[in-house]
PDB file of N, CA and C in Angstrom:
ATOM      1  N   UNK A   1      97.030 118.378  63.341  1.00  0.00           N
ATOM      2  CA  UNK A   1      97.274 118.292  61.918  1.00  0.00           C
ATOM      3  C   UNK A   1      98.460 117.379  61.611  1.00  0.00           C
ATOM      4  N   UNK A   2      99.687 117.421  61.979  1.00  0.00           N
ATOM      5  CA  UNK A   2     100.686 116.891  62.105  1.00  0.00           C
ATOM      6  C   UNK A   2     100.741 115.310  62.509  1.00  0.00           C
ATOM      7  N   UNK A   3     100.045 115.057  63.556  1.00  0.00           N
ATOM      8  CA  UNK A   3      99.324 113.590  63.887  1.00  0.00           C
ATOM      9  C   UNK A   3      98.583 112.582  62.420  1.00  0.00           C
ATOM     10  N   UNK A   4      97.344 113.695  62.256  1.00  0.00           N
ATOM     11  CA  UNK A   4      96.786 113.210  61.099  1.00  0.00           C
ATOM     12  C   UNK A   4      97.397 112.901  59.797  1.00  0.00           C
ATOM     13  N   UNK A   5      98.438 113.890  59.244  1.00  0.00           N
ATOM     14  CA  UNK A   5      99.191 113.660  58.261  1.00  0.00           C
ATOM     15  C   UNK A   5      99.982 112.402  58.454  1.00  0.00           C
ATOM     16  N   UNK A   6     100.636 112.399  60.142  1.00  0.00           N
ATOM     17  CA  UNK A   6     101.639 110.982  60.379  1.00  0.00           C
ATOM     18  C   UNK A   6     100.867 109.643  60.009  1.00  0.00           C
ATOM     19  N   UNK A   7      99.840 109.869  60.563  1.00  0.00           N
ATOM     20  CA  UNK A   7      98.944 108.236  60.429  1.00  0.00           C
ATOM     21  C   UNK A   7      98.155 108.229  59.110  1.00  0.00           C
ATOM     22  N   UNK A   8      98.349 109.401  57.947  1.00  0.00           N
ATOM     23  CA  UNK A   8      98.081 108.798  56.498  1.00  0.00           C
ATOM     24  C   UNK A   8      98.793 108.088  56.149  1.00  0.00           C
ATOM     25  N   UNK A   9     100.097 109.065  56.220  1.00  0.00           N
ATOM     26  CA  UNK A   9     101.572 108.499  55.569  1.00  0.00           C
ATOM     27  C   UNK A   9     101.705 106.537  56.199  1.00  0.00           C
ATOM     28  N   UNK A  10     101.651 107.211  57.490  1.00  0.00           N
ATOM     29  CA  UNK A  10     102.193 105.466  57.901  1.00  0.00           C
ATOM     30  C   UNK A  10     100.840 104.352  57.229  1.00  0.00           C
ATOM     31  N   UNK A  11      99.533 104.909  57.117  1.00  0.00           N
ATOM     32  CA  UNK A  11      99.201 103.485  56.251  1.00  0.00           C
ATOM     33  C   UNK A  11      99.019 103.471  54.884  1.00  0.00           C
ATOM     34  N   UNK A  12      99.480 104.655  54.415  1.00  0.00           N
ATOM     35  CA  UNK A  12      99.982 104.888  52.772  1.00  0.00           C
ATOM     36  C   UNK A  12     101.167 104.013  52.544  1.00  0.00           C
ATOM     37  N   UNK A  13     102.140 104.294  53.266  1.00  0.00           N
ATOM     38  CA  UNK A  13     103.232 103.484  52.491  1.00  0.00           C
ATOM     39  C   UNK A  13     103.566 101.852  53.262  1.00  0.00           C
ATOM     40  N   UNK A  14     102.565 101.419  54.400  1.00  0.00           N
ATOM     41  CA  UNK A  14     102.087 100.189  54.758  1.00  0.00           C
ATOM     42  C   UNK A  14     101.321  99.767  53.630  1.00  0.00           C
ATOM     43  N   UNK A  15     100.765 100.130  52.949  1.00  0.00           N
ATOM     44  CA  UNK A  15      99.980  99.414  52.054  1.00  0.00           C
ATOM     45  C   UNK A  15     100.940  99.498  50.684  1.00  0.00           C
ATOM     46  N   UNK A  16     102.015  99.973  50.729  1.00  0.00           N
ATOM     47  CA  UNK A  16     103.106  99.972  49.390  1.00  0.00           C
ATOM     48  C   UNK A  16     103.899  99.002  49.803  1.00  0.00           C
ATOM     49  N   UNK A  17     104.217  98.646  50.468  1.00  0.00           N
ATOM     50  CA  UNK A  17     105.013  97.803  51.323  1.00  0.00           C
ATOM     51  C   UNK A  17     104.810  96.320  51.199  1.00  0.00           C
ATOM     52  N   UNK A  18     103.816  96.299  52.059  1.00  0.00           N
ATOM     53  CA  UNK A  18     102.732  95.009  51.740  1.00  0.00           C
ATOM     54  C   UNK A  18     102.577  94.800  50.608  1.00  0.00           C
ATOM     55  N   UNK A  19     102.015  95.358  49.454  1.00  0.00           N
ATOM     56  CA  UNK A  19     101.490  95.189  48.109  1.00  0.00           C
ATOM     57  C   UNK A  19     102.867  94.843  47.987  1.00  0.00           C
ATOM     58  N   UNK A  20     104.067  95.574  47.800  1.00  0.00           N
ATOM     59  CA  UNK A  20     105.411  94.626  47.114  1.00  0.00           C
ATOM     60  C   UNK A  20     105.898  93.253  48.025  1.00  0.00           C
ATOM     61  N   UNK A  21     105.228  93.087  49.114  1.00  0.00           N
ATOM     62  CA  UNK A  21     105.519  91.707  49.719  1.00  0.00           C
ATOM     63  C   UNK A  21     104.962  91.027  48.919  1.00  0.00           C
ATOM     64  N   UNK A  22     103.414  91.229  49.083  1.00  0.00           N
ATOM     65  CA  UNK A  22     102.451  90.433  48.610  1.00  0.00           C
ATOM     66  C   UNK A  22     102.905  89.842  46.528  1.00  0.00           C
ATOM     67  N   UNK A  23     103.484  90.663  45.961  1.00  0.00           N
ATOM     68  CA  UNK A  23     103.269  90.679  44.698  1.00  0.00           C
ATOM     69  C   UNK A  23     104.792  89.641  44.772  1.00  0.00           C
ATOM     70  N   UNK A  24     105.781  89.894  45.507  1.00  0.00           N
ATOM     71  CA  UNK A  24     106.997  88.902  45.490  1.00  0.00           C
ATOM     72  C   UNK A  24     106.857  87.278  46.071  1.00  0.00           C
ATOM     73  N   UNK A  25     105.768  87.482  47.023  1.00  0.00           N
ATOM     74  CA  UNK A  25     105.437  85.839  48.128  1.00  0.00           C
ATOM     75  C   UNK A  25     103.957  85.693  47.660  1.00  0.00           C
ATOM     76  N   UNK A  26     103.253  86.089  46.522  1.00  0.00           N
ATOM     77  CA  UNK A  26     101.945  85.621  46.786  1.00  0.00           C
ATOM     78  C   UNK A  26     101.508  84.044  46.628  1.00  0.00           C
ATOM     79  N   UNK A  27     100.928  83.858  46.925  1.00  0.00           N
ATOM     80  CA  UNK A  27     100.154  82.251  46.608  1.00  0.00           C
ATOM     81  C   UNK A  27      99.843  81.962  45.335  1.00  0.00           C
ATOM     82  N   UNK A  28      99.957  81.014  45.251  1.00  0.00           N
ATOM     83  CA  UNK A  28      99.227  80.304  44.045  1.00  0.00           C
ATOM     84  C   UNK A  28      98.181  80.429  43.652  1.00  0.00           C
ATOM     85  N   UNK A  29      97.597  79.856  44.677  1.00  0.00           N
ATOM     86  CA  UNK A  29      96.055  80.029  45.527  1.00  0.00           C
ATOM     87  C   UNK A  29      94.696  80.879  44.387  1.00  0.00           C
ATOM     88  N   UNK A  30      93.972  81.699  44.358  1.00  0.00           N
ATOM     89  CA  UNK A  30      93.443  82.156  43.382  1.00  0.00           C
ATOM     90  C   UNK A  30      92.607  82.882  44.869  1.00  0.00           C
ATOM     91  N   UNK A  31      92.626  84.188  45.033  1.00  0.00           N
ATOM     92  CA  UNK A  31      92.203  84.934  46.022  1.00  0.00           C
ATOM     93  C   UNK A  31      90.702  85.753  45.884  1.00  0.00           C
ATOM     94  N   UNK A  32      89.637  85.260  46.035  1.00  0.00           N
ATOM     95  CA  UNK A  32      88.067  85.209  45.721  1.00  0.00           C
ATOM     96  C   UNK A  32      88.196  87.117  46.469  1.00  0.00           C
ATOM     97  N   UNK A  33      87.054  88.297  45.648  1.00  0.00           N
ATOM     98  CA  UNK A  33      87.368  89.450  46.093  1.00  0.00           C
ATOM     99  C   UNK A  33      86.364  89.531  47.446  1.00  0.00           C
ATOM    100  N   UNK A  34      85.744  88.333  47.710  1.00  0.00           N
ATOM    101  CA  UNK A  34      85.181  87.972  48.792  1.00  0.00           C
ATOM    102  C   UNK A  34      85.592  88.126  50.448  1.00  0.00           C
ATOM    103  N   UNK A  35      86.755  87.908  49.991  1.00  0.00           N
ATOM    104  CA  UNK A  35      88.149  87.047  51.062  1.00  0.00           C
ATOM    105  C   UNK A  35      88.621  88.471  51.671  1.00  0.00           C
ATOM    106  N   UNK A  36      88.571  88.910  50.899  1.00  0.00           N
ATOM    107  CA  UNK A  36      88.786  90.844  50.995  1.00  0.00           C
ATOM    108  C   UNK A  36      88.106  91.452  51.803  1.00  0.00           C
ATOM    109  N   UNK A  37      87.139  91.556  52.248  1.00  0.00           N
ATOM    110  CA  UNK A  37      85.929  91.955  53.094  1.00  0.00           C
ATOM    111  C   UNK A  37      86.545  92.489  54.827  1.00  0.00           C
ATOM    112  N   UNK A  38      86.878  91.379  55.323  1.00  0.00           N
ATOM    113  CA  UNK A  38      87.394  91.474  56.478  1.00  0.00           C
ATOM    114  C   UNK A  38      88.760  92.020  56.873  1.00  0.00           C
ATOM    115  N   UNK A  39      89.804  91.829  55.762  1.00  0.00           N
ATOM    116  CA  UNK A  39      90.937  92.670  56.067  1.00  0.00           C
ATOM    117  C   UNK A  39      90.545  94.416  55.212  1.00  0.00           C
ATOM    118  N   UNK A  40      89.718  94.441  54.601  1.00  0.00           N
ATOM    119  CA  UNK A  40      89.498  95.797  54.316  1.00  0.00           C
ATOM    120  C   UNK A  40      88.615  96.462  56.053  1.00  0.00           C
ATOM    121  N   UNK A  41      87.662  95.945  56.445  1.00  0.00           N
ATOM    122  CA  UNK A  41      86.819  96.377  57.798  1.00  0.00           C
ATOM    123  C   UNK A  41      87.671  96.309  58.797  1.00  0.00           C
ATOM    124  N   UNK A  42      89.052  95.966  59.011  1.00  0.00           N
ATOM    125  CA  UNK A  42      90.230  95.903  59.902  1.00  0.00           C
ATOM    126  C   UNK A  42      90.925  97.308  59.389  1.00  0.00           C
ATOM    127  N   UNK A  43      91.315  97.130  58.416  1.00  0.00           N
ATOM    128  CA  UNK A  43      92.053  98.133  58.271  1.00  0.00           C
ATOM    129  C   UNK A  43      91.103  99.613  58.257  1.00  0.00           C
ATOM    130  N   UNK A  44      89.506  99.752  57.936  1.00  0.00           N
ATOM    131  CA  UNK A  44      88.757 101.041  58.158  1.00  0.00           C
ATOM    132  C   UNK A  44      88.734 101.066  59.432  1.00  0.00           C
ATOM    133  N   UNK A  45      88.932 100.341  60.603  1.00  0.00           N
ATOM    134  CA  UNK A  45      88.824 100.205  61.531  1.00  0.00           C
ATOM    135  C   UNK A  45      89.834 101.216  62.333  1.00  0.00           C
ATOM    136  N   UNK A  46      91.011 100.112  62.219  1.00  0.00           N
ATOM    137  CA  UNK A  46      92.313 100.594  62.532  1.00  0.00           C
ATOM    138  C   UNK A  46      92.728 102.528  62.014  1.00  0.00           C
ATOM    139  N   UNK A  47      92.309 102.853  60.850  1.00  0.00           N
ATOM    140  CA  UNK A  47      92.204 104.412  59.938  1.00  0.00           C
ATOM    141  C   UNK A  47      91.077 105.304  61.268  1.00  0.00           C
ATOM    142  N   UNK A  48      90.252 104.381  61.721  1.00  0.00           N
ATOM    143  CA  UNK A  48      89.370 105.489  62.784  1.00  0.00           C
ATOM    144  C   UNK A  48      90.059 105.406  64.002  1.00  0.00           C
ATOM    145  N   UNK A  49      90.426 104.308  64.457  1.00  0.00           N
ATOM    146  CA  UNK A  49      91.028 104.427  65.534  1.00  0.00           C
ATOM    147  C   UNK A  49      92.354 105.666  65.696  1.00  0.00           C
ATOM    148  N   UNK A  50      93.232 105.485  64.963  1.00  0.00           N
ATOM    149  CA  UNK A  50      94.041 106.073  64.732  1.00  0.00           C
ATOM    150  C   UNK A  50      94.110 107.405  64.815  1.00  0.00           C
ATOM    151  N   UNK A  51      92.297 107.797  63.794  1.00  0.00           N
ATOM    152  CA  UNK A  51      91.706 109.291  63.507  1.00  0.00           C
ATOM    153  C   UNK A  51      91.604 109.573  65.028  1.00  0.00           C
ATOM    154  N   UNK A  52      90.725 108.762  65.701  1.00  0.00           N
ATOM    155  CA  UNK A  52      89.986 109.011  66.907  1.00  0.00           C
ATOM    156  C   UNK A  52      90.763 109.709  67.927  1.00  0.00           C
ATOM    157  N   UNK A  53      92.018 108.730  68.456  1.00  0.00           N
ATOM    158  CA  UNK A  53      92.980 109.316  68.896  1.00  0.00           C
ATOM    159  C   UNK A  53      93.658 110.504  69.123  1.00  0.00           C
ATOM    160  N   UNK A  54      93.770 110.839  67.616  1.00  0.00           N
ATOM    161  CA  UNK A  54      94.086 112.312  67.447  1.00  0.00           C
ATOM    162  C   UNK A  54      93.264 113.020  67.567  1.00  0.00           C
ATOM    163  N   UNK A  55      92.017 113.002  67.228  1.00  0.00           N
ATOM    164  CA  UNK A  55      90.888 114.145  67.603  1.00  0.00           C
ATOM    165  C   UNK A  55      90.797 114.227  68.944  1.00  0.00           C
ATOM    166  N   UNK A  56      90.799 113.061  69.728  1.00  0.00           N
ATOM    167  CA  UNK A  56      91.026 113.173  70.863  1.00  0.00           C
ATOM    168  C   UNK A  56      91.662 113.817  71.852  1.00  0.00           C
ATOM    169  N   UNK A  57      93.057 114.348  71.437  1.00  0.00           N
ATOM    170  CA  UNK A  57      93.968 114.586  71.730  1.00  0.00           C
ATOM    171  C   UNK A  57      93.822 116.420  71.954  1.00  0.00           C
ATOM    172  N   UNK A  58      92.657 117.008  70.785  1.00  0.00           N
ATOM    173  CA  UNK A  58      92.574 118.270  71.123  1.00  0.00           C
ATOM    174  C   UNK A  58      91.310 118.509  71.881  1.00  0.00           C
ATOM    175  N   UNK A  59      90.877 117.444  73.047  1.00  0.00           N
ATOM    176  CA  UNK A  59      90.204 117.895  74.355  1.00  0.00           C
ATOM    177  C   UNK A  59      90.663 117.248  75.756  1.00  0.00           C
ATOM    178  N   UNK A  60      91.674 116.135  75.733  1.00  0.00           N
ATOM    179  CA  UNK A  60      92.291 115.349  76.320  1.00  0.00           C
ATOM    180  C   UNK A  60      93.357 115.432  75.746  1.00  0.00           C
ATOM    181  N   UNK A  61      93.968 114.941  77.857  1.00  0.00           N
ATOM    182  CA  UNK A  61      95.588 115.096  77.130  1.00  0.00           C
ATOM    183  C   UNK A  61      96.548 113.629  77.032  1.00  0.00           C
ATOM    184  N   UNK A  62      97.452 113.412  76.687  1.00  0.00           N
ATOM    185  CA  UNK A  62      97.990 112.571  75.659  1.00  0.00           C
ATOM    186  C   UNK A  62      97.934 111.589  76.862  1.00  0.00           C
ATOM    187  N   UNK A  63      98.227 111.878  78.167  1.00  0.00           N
ATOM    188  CA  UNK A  63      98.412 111.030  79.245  1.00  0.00           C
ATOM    189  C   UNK A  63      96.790 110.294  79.729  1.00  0.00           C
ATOM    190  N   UNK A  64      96.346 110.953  79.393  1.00  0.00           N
ATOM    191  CA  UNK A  64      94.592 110.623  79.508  1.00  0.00           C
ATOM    192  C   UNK A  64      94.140 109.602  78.161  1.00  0.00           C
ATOM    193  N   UNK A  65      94.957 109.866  76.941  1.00  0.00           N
ATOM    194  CA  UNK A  65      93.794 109.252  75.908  1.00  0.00           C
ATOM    195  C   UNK A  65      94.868 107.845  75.401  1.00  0.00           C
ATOM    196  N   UNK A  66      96.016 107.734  75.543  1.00  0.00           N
ATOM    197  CA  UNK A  66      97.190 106.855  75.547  1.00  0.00           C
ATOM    198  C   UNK A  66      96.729 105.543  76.116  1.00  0.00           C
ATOM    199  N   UNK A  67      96.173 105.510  77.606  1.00  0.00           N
ATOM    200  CA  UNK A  67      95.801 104.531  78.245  1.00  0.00           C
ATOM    201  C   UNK A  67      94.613 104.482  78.083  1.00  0.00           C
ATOM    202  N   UNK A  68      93.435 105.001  77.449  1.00  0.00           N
ATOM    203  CA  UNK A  68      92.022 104.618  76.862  1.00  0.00           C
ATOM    204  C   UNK A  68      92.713 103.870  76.064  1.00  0.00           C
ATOM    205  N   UNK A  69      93.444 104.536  74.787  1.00  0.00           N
ATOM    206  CA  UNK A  69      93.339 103.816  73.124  1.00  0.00           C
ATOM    207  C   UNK A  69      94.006 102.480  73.619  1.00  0.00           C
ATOM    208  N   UNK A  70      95.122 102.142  74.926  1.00  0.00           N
ATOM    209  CA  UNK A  70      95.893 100.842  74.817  1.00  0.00           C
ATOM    210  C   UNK A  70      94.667  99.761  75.712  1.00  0.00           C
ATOM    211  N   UNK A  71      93.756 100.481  76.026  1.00  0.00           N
ATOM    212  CA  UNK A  71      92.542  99.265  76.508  1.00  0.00           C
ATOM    213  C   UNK A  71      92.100  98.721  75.181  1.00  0.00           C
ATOM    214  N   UNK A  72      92.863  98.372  73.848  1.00  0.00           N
ATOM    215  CA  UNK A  72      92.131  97.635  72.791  1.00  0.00           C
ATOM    216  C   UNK A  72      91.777  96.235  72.344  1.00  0.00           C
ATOM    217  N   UNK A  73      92.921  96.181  73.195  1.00  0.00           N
ATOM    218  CA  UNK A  73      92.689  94.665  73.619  1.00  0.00           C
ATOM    219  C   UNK A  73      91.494  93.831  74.589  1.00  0.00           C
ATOM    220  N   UNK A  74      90.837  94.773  75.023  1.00  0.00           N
ATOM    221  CA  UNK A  74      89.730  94.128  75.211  1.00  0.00           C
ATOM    222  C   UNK A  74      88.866  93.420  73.918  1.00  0.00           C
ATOM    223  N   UNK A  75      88.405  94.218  73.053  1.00  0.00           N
ATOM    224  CA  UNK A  75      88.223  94.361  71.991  1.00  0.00           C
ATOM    225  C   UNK A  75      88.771  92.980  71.047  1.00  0.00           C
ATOM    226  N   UNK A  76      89.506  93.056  71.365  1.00  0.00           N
ATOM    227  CA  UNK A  76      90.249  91.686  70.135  1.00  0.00           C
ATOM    228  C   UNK A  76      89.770  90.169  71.691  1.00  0.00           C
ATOM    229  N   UNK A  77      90.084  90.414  72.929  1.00  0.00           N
ATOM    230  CA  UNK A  77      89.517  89.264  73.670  1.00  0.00           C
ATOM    231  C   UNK A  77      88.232  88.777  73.294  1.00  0.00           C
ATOM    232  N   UNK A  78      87.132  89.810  73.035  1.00  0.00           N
ATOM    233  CA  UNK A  78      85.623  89.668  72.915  1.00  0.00           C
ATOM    234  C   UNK A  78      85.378  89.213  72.083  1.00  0.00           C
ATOM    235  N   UNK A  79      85.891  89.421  70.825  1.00  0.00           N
ATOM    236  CA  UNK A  79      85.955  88.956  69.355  1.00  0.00           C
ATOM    237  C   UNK A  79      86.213  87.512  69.332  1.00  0.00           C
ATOM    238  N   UNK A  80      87.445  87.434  69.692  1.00  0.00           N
ATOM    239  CA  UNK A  80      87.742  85.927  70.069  1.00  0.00           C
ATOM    240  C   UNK A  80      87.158  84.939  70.629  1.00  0.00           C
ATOM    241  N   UNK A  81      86.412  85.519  71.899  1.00  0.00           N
ATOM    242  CA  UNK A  81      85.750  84.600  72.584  1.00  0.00           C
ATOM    243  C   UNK A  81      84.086  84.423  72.051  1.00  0.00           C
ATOM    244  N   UNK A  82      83.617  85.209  71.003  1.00  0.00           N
ATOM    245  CA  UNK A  82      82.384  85.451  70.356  1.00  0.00           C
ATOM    246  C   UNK A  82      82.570  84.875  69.103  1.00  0.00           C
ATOM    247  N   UNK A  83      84.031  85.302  68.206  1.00  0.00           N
ATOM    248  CA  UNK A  83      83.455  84.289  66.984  1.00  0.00           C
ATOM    249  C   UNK A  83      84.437  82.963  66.630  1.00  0.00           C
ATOM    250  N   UNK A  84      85.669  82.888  67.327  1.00  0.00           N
ATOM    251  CA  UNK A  84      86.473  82.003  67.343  1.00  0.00           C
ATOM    252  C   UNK A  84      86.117  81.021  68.882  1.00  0.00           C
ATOM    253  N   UNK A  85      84.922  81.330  69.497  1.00  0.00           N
ATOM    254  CA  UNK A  85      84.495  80.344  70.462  1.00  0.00           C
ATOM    255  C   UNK A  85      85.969  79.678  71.353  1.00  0.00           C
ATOM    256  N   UNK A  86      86.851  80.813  71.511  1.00  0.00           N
ATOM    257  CA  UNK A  86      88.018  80.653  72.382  1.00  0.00           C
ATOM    258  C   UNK A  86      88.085  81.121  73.910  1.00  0.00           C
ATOM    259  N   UNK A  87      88.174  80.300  74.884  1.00  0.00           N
ATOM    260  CA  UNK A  87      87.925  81.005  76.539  1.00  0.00           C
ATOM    261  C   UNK A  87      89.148  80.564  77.559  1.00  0.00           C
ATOM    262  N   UNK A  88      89.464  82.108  77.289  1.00  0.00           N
ATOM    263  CA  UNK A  88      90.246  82.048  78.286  1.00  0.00           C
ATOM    264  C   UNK A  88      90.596  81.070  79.828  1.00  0.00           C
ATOM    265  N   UNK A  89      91.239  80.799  79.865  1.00  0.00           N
ATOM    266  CA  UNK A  89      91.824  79.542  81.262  1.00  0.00           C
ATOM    267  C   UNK A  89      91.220  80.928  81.930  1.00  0.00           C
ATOM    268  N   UNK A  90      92.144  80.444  83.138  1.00  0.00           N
ATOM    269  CA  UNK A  90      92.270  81.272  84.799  1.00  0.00           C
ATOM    270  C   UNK A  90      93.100  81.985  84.463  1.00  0.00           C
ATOM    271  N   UNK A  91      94.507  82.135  84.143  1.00  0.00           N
ATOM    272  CA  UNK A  91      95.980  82.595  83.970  1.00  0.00           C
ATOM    273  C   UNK A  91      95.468  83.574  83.164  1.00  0.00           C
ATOM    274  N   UNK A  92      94.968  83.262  81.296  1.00  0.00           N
ATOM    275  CA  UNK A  92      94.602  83.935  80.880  1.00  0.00           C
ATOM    276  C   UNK A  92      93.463  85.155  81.267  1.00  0.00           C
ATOM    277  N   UNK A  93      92.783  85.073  82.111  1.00  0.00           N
ATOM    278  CA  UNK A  93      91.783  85.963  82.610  1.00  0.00           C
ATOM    279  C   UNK A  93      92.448  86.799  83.798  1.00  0.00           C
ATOM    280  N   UNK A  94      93.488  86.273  84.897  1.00  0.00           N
ATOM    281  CA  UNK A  94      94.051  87.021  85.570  1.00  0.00           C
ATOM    282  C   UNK A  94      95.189  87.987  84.765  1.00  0.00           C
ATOM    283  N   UNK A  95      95.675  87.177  83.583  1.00  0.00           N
ATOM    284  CA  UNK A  95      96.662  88.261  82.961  1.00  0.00           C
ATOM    285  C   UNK A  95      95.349  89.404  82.014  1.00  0.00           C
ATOM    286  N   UNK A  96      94.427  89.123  81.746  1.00  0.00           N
ATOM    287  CA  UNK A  96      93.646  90.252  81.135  1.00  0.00           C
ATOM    288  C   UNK A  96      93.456  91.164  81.870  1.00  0.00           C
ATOM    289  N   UNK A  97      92.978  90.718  83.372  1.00  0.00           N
ATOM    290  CA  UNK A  97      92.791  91.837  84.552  1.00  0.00           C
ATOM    291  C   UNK A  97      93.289  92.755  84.843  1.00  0.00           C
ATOM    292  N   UNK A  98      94.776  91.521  84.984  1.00  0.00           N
ATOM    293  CA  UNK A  98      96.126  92.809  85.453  1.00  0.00           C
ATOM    294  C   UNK A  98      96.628  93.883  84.499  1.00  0.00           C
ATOM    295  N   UNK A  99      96.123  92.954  83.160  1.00  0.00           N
ATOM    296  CA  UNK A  99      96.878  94.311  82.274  1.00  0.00           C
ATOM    297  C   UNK A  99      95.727  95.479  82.365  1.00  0.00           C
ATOM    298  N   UNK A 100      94.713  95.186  82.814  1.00  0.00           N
ATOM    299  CA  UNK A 100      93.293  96.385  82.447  1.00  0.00           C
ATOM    300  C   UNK A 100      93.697  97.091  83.491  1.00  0.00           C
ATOM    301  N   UNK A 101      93.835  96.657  84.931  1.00  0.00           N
ATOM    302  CA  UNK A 101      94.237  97.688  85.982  1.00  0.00           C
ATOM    303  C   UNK A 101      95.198  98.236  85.976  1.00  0.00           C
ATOM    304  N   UNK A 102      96.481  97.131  85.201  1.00  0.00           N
ATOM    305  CA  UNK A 102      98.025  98.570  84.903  1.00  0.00           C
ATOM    306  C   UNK A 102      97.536  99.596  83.948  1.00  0.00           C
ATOM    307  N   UNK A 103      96.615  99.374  82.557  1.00  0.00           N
ATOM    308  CA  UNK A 103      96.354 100.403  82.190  1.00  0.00           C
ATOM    309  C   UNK A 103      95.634 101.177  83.039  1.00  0.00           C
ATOM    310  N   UNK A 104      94.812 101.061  83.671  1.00  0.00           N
ATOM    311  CA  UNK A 104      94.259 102.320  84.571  1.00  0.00           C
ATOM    312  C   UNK A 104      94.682 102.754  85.371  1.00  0.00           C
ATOM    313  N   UNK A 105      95.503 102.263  86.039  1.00  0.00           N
ATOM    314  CA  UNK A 105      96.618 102.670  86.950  1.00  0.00           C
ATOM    315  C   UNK A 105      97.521 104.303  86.438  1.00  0.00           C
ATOM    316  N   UNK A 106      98.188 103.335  85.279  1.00  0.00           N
ATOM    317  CA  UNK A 106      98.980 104.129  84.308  1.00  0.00           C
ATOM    318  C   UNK A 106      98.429 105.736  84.299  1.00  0.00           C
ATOM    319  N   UNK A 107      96.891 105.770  83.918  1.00  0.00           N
ATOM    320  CA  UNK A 107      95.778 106.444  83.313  1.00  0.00           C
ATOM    321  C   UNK A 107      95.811 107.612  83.978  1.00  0.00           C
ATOM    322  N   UNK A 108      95.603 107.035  85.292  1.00  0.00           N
ATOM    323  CA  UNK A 108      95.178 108.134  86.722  1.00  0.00           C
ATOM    324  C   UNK A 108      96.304 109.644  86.471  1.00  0.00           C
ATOM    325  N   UNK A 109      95.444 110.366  86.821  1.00  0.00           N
ATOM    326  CA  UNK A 109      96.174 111.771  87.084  1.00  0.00           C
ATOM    327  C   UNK A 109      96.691 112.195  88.677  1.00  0.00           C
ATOM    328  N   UNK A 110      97.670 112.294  88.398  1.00  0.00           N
ATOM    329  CA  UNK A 110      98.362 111.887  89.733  1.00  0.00           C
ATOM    330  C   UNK A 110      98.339 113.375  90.480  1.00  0.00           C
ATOM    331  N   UNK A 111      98.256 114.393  89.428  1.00  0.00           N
ATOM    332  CA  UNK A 111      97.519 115.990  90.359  1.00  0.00           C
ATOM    333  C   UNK A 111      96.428 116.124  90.965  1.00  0.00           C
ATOM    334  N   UNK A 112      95.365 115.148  90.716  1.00  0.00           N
ATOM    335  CA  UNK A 112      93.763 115.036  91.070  1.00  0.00           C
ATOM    336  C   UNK A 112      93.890 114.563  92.212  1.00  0.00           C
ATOM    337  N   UNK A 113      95.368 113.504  92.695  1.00  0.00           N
ATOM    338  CA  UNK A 113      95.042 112.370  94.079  1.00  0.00           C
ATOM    339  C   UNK A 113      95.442 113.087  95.012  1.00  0.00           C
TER     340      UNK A 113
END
């Protein structure tokens, strides 16, 4: 419960925040409600993830679901390389690796070994 309440609040008053950035630095620009689409499906996104986590949390334990939720970056690689047609070098693909195996590394339950 306490979780869930934290991650309203934090994108309740992220979005008060922003809105007074936005209303002090906005553009000139003329912003089509079109344009809107994709940072609204980021941010429903980000609201489940967040949810997920915590629901998570009451069948798994924090040390178990911590290093799932930080594998998200896969997620943003795939995207990238699917709609921004961006591919990773060598460097870049060995640093994706290593970070996937420190997270699983991390992950492991060290009472089970």
């Amino acid at each position: 419960m306490w979780a869930t309440n934290t991650a309203f609040f934090y994108y309740l008053f992220s979005i008060v925040i922003a809105s007074g950035v936005w209303l002090m630095f906005r553009d000139k620009a003329p912003v089509s409600p079109t344009a809107l689409i994709w940072p609204l499906i980021i941010a429903i996104c980000l609201i489940l993830s967040v949810w997920f986590f915590n629901l998570s949390l009451l069948n798994i334990d924090v040390s178990a679901a911590s290093p799932i939720r930080a594998l998200f970056f896969i997620i943003t690689v795939a995207l990238a390389i699917v709609f921004a047609n961006e591919q990773p070098g060598p460097l870049g693909m060995a640093g994706i690796g290593l970070a996937i195996v420190a997270i699983i590394l991390i992950g492991i339950d060290q009472s089970t070994i």
